[in-house]
Protein backbone atom coordinates (compact mmCIF):
# COMPACT_ATOMS: atom_id res chain seq x y z
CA UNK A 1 -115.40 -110.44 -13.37
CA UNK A 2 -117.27 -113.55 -12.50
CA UNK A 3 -119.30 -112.29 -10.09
CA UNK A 4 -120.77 -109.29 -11.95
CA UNK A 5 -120.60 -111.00 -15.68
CA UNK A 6 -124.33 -111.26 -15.43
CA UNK A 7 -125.45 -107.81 -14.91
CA UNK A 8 -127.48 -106.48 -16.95
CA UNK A 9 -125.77 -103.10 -17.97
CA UNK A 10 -122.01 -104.68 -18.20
CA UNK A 11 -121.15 -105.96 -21.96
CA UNK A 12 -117.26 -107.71 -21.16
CA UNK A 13 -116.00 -107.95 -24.82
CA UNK A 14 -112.82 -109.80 -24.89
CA UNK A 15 -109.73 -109.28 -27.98
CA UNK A 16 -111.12 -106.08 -28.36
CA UNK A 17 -108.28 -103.28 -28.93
CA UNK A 18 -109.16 -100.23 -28.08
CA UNK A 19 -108.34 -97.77 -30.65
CA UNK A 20 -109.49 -93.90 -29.59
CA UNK A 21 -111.77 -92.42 -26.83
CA UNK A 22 -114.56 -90.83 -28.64
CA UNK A 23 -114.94 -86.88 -27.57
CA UNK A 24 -118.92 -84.89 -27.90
CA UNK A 25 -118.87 -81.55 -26.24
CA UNK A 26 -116.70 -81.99 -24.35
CA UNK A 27 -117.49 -85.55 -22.98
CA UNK A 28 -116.41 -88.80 -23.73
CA UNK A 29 -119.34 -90.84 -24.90
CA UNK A 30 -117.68 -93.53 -26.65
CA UNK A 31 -114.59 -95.86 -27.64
CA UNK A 32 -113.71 -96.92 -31.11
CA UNK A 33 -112.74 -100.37 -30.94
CA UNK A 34 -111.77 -103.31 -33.00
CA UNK A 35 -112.79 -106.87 -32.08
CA UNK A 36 -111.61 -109.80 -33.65
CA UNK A 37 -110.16 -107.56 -37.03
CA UNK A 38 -114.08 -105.66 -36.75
CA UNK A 39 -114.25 -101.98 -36.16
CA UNK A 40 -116.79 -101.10 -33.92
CA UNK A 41 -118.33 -97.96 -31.74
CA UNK A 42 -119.02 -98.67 -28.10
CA UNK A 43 -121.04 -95.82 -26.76
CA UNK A 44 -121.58 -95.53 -22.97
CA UNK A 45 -123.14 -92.44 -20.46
CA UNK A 46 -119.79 -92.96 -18.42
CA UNK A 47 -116.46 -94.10 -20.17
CA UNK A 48 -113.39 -95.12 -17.65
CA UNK A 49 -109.67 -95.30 -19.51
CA UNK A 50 -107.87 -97.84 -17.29
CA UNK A 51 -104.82 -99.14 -19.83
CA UNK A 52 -102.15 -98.79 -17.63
CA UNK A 53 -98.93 -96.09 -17.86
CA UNK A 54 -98.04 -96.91 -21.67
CA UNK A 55 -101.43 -97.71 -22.91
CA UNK A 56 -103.86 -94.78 -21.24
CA UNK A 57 -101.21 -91.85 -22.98
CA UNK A 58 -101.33 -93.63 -26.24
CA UNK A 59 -105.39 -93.81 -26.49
CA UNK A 60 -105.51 -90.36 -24.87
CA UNK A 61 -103.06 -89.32 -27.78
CA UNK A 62 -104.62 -90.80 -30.81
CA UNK A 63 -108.49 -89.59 -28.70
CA UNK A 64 -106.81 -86.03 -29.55
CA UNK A 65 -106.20 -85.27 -26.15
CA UNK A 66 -102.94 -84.37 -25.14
CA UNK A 67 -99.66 -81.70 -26.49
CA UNK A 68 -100.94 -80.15 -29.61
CA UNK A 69 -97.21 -80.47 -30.72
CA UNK A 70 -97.26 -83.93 -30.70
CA UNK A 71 -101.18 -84.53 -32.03
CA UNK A 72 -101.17 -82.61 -35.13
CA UNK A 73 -98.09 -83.69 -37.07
CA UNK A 74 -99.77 -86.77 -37.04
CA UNK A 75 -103.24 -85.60 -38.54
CA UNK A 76 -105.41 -86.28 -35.63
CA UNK A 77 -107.63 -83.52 -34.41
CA UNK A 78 -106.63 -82.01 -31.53
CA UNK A 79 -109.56 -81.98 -29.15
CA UNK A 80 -107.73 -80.95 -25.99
CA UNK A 81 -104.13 -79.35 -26.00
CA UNK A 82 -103.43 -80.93 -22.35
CA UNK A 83 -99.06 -80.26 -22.34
């Protein structure tokens, strides 16, 4: 990262854990996050999910996004049945 850490438009926020992928009309416009025990809202005009086989399918499922069957027992909205 050190050679774009200084760019203007790039925030790096480190022990953040991300908790859901915020979903408006269809888009994702934000992530819920908490950093250092804090929740907080990180809103963005283009949101990339990049946590790796185990992590991506757990934010995607606790986002909403994913087999109804397996969302709504838990309470979470679902905002995209996606088997």
């Amino acid at each position: 990262l050190d050679p774009v850490r200084d760019r203007p438009h790039l925030t790096i926020c480190g022990n953040a854990l991300v908790d859901r992928v915020v979903i408006e009309g269809g888009r994702a416009v934000a992530v819920e996050v908490v950093v250092d025990g804090e929740p907080r809202r990180v809103e963005a005009g283009r949101v990339v999910l990049a946590g790796g086989a185990i992590g991506t399918p757990l934010v995607l499922l606790r986002s909403g996004i994913g087999p109804s069957a397996e969302i709504a027992p838990h309470g979470i909205p679902v905002v995209h049945d996606l088997p």
